[in-house]
PDB file of N, CA and C in Angstrom:
ATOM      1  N   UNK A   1      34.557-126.420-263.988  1.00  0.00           N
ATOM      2  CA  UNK A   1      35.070-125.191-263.437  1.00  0.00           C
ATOM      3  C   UNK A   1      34.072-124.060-263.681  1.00  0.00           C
ATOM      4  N   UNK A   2      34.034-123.250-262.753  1.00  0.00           N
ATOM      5  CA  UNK A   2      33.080-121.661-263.051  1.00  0.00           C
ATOM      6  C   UNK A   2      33.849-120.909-262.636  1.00  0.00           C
ATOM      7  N   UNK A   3      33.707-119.966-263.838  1.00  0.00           N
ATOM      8  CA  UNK A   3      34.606-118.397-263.541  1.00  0.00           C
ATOM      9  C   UNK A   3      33.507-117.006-263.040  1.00  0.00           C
ATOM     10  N   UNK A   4      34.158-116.360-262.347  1.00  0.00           N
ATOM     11  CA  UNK A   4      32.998-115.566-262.399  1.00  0.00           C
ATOM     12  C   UNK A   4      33.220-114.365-263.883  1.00  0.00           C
ATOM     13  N   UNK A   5      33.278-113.008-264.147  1.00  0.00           N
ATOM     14  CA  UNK A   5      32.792-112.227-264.750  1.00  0.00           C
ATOM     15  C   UNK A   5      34.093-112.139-265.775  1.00  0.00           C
ATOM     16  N   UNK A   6      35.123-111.697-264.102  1.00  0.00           N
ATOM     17  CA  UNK A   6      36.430-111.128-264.621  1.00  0.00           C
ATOM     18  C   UNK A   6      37.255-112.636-264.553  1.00  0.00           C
ATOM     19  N   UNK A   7      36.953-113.583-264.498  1.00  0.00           N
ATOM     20  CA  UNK A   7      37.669-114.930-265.399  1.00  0.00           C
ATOM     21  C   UNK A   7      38.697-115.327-263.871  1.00  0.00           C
ATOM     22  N   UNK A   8      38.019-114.654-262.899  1.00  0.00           N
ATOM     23  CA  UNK A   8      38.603-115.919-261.421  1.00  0.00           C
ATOM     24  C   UNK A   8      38.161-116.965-261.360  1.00  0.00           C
ATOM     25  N   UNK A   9      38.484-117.962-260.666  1.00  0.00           N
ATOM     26  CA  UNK A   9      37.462-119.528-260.604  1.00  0.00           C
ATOM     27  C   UNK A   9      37.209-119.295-259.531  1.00  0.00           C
ATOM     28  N   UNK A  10      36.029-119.675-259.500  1.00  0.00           N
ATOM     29  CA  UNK A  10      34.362-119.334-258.408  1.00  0.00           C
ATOM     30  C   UNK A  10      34.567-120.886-257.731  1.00  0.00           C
ATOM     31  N   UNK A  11      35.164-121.639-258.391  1.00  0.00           N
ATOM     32  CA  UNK A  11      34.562-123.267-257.696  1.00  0.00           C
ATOM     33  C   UNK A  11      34.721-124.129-258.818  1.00  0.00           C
ATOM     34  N   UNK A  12      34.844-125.464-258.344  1.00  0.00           N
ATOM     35  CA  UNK A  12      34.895-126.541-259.524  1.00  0.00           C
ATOM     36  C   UNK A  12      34.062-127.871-258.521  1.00  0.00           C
ATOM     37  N   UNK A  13      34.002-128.903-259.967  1.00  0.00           N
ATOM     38  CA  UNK A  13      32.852-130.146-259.276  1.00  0.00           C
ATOM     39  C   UNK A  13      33.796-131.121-260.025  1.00  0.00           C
ATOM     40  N   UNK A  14      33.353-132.280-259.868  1.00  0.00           N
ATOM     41  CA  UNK A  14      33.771-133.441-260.749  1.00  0.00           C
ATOM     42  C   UNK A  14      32.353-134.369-260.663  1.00  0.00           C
ATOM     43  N   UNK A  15      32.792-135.080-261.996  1.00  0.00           N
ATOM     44  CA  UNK A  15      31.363-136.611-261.960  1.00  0.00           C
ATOM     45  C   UNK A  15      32.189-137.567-262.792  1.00  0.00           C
ATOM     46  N   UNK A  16      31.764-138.613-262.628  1.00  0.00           N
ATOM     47  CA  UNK A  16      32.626-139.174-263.683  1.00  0.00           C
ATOM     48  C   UNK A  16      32.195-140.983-263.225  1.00  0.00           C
ATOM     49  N   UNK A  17      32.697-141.757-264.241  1.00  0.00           N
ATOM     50  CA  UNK A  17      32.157-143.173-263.844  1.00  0.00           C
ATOM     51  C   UNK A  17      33.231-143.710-263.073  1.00  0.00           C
ATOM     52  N   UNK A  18      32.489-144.308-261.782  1.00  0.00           N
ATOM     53  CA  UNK A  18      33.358-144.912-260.970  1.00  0.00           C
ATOM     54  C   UNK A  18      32.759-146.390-260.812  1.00  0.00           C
ATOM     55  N   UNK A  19      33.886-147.669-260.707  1.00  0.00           N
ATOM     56  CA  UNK A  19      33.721-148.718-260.612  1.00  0.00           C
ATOM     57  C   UNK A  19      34.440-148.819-259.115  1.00  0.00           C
ATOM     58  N   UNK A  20      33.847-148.991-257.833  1.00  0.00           N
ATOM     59  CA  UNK A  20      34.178-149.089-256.642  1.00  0.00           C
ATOM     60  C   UNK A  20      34.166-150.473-256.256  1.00  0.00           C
ATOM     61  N   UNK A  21      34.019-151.437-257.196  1.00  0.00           N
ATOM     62  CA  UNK A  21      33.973-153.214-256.590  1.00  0.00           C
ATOM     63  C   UNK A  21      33.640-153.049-255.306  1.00  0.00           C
ATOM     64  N   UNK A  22      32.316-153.031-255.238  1.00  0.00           N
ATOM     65  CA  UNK A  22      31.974-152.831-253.724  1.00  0.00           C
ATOM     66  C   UNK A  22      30.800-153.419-253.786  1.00  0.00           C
ATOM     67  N   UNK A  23      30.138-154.174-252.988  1.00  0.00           N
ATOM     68  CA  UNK A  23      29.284-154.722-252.433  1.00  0.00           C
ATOM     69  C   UNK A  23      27.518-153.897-252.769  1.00  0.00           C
ATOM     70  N   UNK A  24      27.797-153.137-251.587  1.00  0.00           N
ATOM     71  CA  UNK A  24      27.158-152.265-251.467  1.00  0.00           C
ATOM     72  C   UNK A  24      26.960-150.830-252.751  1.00  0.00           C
ATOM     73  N   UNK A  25      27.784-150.571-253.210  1.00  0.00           N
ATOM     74  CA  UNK A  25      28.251-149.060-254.079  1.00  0.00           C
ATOM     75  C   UNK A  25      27.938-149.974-255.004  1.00  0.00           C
ATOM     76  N   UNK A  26      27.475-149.388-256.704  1.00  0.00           N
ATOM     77  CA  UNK A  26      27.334-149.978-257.422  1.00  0.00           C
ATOM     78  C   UNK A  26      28.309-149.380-258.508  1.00  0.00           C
ATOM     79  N   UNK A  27      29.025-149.542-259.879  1.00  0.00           N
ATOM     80  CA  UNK A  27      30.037-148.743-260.663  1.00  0.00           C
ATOM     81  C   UNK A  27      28.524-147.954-261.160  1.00  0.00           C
ATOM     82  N   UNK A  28      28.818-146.705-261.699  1.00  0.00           N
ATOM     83  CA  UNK A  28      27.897-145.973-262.005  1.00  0.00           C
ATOM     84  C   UNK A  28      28.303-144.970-262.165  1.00  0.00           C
ATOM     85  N   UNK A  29      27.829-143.712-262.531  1.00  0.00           N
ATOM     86  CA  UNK A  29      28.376-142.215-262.652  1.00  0.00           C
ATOM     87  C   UNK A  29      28.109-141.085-261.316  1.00  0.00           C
ATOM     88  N   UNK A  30      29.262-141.180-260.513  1.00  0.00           N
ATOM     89  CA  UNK A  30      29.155-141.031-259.418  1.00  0.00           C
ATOM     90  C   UNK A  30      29.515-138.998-259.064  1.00  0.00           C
ATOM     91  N   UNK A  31      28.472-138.324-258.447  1.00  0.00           N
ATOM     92  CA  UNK A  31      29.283-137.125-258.298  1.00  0.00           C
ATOM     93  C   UNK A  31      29.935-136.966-257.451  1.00  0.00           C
ATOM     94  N   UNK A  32      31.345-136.020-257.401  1.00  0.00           N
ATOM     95  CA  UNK A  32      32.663-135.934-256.624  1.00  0.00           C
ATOM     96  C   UNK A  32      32.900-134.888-256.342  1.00  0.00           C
ATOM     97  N   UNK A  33      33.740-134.110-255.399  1.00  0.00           N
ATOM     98  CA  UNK A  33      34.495-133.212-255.310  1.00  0.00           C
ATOM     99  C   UNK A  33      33.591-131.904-255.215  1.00  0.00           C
ATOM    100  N   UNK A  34      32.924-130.629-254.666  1.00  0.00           N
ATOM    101  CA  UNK A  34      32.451-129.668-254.834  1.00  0.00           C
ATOM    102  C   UNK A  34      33.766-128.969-253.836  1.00  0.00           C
ATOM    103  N   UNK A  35      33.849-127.540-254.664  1.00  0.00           N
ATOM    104  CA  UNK A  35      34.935-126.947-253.860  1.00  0.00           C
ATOM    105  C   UNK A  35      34.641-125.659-254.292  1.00  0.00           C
ATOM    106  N   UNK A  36      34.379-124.240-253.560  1.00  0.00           N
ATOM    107  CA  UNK A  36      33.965-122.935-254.213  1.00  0.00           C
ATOM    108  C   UNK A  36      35.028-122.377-253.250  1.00  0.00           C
ATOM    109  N   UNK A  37      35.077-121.244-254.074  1.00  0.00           N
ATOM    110  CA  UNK A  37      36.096-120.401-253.076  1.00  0.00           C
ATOM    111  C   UNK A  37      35.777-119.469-251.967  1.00  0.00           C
ATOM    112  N   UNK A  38      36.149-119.137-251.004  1.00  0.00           N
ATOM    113  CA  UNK A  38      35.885-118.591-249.667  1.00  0.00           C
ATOM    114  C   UNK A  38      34.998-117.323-249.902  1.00  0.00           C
ATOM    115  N   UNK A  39      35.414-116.584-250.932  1.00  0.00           N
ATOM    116  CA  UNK A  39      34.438-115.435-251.220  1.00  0.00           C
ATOM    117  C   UNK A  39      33.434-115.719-251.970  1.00  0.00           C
ATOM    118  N   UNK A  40      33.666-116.696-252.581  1.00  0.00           N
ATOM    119  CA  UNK A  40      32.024-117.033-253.204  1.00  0.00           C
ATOM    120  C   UNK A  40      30.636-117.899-252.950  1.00  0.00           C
ATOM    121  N   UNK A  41      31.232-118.146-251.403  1.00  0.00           N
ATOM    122  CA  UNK A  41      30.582-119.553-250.542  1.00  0.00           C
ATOM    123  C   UNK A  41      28.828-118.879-250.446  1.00  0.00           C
ATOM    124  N   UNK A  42      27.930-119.285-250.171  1.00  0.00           N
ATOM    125  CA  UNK A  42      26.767-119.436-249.756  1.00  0.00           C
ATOM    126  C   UNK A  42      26.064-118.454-250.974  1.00  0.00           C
ATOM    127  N   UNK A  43      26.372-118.777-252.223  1.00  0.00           N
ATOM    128  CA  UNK A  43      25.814-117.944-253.055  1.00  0.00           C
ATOM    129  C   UNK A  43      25.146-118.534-254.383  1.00  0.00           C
ATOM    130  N   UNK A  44      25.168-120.097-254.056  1.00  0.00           N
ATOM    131  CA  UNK A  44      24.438-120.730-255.237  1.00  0.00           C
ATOM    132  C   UNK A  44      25.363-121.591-256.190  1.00  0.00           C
ATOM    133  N   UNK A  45      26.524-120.877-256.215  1.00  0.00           N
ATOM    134  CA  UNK A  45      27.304-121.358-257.057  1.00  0.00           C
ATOM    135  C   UNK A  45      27.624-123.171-257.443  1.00  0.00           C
ATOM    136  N   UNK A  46      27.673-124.078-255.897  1.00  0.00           N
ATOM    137  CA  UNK A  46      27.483-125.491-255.404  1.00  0.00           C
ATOM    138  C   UNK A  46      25.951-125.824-256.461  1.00  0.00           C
ATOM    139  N   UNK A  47      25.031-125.482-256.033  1.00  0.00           N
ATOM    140  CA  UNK A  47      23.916-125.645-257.056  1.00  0.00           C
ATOM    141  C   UNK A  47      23.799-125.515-258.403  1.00  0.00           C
ATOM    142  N   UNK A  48      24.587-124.881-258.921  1.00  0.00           N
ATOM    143  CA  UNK A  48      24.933-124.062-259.890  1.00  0.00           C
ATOM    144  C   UNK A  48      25.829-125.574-260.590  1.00  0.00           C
ATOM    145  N   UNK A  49      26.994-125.923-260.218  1.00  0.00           N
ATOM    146  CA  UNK A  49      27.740-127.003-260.420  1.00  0.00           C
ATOM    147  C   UNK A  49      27.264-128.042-260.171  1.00  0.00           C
ATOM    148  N   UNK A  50      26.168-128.422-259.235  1.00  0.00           N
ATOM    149  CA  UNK A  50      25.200-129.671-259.247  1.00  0.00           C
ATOM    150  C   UNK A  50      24.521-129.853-260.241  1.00  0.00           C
ATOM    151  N   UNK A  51      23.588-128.601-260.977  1.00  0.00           N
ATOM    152  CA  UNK A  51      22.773-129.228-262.283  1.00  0.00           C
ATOM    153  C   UNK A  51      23.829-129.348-263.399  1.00  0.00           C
ATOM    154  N   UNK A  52      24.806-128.911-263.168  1.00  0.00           N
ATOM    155  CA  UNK A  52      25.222-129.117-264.617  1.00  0.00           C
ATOM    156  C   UNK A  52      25.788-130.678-264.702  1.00  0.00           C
ATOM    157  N   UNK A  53      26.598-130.971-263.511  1.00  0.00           N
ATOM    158  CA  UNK A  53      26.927-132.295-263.342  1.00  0.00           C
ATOM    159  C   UNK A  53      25.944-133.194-263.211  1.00  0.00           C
ATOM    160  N   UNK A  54      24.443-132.740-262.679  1.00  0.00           N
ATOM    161  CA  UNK A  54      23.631-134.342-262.760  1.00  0.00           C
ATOM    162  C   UNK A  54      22.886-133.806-264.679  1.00  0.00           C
ATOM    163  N   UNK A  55      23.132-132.970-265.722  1.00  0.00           N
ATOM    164  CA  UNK A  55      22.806-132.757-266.687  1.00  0.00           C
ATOM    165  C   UNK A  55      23.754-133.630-267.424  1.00  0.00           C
ATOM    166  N   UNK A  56      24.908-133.149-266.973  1.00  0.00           N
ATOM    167  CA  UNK A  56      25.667-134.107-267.552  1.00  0.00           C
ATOM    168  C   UNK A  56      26.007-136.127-267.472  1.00  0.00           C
ATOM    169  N   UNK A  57      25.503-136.210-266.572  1.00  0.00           N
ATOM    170  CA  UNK A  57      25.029-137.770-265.901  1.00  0.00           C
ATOM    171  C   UNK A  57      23.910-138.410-266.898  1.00  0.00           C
ATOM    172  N   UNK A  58      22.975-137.431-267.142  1.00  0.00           N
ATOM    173  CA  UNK A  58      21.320-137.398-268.144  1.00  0.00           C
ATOM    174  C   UNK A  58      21.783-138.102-269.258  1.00  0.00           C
ATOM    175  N   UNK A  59      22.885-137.339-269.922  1.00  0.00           N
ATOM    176  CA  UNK A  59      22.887-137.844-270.879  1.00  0.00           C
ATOM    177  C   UNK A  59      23.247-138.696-271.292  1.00  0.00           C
ATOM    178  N   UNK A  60      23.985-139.614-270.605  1.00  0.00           N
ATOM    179  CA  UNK A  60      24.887-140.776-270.127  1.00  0.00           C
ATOM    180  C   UNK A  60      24.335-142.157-269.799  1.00  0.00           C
ATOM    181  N   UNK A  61      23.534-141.756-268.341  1.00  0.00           N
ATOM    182  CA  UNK A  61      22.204-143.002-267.464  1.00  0.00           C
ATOM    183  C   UNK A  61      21.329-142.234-266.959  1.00  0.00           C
ATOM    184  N   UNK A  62      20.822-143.107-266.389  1.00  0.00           N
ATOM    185  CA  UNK A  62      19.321-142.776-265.730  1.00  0.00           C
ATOM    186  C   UNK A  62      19.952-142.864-263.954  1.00  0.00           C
ATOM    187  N   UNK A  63      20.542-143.119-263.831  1.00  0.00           N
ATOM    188  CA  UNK A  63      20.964-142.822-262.300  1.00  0.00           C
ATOM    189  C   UNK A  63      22.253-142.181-262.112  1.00  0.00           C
ATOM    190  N   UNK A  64      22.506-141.252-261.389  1.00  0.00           N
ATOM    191  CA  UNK A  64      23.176-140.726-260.464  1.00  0.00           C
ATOM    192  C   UNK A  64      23.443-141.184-258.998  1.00  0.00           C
ATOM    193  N   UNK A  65      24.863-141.057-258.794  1.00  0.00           N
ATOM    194  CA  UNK A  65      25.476-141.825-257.381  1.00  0.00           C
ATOM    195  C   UNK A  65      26.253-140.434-256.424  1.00  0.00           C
ATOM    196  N   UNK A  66      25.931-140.903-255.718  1.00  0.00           N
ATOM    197  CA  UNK A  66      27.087-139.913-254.563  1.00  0.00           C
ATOM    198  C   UNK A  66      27.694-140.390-253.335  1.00  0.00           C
ATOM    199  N   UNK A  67      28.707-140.354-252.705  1.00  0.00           N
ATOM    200  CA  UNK A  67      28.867-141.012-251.025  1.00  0.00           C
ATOM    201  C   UNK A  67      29.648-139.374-250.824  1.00  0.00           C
ATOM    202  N   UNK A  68      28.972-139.591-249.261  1.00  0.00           N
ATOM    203  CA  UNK A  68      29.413-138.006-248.614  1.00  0.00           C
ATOM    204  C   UNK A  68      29.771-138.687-246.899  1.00  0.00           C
ATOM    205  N   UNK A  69      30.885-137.817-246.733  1.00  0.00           N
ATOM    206  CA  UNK A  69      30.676-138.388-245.277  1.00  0.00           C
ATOM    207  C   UNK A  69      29.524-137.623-244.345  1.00  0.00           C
ATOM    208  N   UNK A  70      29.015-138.721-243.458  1.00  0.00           N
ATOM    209  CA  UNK A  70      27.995-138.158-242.566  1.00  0.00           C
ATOM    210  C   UNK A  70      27.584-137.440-241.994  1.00  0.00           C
ATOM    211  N   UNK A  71      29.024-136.847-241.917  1.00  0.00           N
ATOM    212  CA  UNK A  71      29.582-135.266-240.717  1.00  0.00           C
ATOM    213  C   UNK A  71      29.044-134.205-241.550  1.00  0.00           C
ATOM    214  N   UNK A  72      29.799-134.304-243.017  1.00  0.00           N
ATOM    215  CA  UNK A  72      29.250-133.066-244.106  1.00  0.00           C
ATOM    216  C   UNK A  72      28.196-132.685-244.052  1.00  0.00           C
ATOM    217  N   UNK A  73      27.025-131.885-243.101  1.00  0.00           N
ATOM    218  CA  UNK A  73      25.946-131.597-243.601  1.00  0.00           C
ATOM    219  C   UNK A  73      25.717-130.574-244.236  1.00  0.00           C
ATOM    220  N   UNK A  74      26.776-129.941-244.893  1.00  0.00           N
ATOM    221  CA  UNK A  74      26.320-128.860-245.806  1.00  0.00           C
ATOM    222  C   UNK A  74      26.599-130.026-247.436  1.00  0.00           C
ATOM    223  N   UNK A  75      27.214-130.620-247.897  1.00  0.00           N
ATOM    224  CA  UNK A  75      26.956-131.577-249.014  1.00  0.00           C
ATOM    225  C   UNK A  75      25.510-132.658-248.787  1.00  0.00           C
ATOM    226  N   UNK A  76      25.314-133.070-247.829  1.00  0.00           N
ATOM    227  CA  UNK A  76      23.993-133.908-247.489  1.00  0.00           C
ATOM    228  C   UNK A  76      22.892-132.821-247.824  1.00  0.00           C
ATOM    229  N   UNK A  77      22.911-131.694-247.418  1.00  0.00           N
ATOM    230  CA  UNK A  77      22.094-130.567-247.622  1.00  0.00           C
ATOM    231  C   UNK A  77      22.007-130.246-249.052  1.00  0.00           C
ATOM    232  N   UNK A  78      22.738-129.757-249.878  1.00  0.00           N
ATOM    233  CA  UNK A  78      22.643-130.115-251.100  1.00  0.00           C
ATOM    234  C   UNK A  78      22.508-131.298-252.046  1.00  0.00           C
ATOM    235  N   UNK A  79      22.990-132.256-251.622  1.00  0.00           N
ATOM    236  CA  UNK A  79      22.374-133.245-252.163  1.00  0.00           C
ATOM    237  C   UNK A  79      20.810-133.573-252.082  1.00  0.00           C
ATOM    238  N   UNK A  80      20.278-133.319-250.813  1.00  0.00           N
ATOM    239  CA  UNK A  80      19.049-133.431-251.032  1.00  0.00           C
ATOM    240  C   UNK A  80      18.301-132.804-251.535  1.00  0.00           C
ATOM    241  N   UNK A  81      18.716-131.405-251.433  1.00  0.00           N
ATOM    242  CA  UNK A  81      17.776-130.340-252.369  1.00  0.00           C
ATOM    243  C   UNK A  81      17.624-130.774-253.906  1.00  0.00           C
ATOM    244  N   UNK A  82      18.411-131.929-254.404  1.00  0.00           N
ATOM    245  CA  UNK A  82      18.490-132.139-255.732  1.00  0.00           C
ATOM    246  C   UNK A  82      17.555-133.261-256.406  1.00  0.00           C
ATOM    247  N   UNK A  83      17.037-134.242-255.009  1.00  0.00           N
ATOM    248  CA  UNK A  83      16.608-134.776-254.565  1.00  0.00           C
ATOM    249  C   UNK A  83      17.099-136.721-254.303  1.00  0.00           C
ATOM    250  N   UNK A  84      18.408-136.025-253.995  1.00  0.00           N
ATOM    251  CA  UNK A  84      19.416-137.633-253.592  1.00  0.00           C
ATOM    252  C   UNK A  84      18.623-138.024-252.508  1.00  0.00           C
ATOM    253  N   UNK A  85      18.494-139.820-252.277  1.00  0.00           N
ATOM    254  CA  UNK A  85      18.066-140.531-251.578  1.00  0.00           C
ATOM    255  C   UNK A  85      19.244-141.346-250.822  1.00  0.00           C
ATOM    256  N   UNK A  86      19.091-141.855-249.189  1.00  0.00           N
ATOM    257  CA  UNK A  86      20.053-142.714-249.102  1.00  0.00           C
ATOM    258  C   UNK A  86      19.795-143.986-249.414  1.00  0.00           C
ATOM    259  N   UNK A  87      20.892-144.503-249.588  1.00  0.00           N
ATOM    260  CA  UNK A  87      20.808-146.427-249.965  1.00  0.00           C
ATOM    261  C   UNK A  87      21.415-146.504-248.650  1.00  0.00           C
ATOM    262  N   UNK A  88      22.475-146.482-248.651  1.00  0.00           N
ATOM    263  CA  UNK A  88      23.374-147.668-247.576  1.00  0.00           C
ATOM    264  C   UNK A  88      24.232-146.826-246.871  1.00  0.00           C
ATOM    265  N   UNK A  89      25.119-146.876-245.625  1.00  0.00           N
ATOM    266  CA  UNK A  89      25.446-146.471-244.774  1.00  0.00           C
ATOM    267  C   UNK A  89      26.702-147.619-244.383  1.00  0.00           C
ATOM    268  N   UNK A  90      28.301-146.456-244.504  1.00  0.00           N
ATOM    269  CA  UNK A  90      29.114-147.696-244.594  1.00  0.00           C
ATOM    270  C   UNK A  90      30.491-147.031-244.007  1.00  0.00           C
ATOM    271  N   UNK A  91      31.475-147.799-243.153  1.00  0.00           N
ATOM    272  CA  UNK A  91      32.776-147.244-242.782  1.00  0.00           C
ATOM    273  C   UNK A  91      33.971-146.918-244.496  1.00  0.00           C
ATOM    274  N   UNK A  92      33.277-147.384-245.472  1.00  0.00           N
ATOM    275  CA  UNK A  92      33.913-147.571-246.956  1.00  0.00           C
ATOM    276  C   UNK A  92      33.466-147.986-247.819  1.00  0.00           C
ATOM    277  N   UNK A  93      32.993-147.506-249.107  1.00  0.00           N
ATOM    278  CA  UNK A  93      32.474-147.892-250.051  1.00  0.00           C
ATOM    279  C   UNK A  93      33.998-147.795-250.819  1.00  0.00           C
ATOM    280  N   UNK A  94      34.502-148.974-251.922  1.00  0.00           N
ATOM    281  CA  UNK A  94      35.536-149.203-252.345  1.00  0.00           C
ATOM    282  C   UNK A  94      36.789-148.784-251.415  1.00  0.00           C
ATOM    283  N   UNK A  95      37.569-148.077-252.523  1.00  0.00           N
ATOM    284  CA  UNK A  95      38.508-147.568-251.635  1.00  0.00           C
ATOM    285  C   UNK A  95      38.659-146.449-250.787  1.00  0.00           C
ATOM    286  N   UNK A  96      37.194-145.855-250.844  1.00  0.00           N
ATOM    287  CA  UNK A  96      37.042-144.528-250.104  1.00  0.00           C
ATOM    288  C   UNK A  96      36.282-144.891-248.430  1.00  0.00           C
ATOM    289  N   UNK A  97      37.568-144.506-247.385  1.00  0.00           N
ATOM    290  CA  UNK A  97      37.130-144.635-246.121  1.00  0.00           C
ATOM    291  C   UNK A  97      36.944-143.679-244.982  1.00  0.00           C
ATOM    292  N   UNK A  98      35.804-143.624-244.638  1.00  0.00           N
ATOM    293  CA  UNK A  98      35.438-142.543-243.576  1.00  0.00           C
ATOM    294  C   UNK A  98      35.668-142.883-241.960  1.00  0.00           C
ATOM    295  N   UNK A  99      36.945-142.486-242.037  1.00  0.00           N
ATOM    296  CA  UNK A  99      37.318-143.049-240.663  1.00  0.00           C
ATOM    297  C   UNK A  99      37.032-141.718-239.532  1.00  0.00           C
ATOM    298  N   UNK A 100      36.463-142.344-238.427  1.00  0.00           N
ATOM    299  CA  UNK A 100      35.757-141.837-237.395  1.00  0.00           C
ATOM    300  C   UNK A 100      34.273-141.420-237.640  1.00  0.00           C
ATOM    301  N   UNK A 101      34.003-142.075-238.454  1.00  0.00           N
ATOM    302  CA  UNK A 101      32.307-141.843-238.755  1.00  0.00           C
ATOM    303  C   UNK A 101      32.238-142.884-239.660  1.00  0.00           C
ATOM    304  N   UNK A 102      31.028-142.559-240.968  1.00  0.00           N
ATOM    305  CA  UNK A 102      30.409-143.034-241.904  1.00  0.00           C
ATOM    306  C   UNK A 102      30.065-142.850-243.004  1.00  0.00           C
ATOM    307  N   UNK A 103      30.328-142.969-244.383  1.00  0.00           N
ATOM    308  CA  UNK A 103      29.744-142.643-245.159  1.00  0.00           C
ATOM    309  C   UNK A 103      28.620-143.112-245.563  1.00  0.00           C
ATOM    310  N   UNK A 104      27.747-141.968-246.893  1.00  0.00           N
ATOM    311  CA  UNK A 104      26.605-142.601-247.052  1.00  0.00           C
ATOM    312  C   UNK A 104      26.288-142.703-248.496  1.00  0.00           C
ATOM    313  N   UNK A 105      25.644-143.695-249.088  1.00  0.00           N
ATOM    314  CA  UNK A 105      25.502-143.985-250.453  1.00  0.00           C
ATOM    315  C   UNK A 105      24.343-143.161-250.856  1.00  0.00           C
ATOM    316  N   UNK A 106      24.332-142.325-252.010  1.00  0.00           N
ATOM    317  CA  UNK A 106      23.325-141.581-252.145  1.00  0.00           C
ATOM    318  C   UNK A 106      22.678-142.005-253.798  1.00  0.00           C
ATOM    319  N   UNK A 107      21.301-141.971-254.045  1.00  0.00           N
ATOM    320  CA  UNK A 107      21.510-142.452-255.752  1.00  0.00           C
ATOM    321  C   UNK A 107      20.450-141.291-255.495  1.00  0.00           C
ATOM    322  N   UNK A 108      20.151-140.959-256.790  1.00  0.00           N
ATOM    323  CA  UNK A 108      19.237-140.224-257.642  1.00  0.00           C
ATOM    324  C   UNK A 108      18.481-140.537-259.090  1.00  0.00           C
ATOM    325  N   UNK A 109      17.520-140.931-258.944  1.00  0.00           N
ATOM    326  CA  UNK A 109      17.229-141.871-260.746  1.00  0.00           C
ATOM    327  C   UNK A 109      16.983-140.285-261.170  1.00  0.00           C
ATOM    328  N   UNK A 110      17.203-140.095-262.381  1.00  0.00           N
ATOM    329  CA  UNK A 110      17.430-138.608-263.344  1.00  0.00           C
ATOM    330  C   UNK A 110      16.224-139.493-264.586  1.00  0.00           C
ATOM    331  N   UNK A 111      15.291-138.228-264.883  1.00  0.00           N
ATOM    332  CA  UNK A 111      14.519-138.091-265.884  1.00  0.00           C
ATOM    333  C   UNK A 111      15.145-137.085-266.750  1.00  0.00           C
ATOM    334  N   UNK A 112      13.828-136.615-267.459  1.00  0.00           N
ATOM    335  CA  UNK A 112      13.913-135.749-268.848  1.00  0.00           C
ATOM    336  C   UNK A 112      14.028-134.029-267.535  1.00  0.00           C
ATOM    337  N   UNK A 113      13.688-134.126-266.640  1.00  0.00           N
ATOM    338  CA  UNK A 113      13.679-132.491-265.542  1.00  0.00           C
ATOM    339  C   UNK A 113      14.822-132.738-264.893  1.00  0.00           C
ATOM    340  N   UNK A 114      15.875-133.383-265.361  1.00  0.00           N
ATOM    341  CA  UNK A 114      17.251-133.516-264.498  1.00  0.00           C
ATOM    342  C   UNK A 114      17.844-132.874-265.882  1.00  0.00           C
ATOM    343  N   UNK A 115      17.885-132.116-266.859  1.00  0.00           N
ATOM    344  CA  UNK A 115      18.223-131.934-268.076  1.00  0.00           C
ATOM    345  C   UNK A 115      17.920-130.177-268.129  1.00  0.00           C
ATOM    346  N   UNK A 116      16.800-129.759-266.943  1.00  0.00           N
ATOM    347  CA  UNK A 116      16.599-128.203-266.838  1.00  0.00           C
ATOM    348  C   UNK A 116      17.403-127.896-265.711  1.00  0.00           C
ATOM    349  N   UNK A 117      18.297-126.979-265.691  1.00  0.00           N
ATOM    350  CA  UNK A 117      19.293-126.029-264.615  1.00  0.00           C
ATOM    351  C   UNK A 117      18.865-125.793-263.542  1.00  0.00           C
ATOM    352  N   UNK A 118      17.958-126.314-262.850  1.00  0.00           N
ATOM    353  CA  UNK A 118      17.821-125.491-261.582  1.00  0.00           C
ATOM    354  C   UNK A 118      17.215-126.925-259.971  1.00  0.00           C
ATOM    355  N   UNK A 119      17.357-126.355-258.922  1.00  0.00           N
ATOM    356  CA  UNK A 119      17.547-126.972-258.654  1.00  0.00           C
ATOM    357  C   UNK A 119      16.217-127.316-257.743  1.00  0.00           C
TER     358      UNK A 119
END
């Protein structure tokens, strides 16, 4: 969660280990969920909640996971700025299904510079 000054919430993220018995998807520490609030949109804040969640991944493994649907190109857009790669391209990785499109498997191998804030 991030608050801003006066203690509103600006936005929240999730990461966490997911085991998707999937073929394709591997169990791993996967990032989830970005959500900022309407007045605080295009201001960093998404970036802001990305390093801390792939900081928090660091300390854990050496890879980072993501699936976004295809349509999202403002999450594909950030993901890459972080520097996520695609793997695989799928109507469902586990139980998560992107119906009328595709999702996409994203990994990131994390060093010792996935551990500095920025993006």
């Amino acid at each position: 969660m991030l608050k801003d000054p006066q203690g509103q919430l600006v936005g929240w993220a999730r990461a966490g280990w997911w085991d998707p018995s999937d073929q394709l998807a591997p169990a791993g520490y996967y990032l989830s969920g970005v959500e900022i609030s309407r007045e605080h949109q295009h201001r960093g804040f998404a970036s802001i909640l990305t390093a801390a969640r792939l900081k928090w991944v660091a300390e854990r493994d050496t890879t980072a996971w993501c699936i976004v649907n295809a349509r999202n190109t403002g999450s594909l857009a950030l993901q890459a700025s972080f520097g996520f790669k695609e793997i695989a391209r799928a109507s469902h990785f586990g139980a998560v299904s992107f119906s009328g499109g595709c999702g996409l498997l994203l990994r990131k191998e994390l060093s010792e510079d996935a551990l500095v804030l920025s993006a």
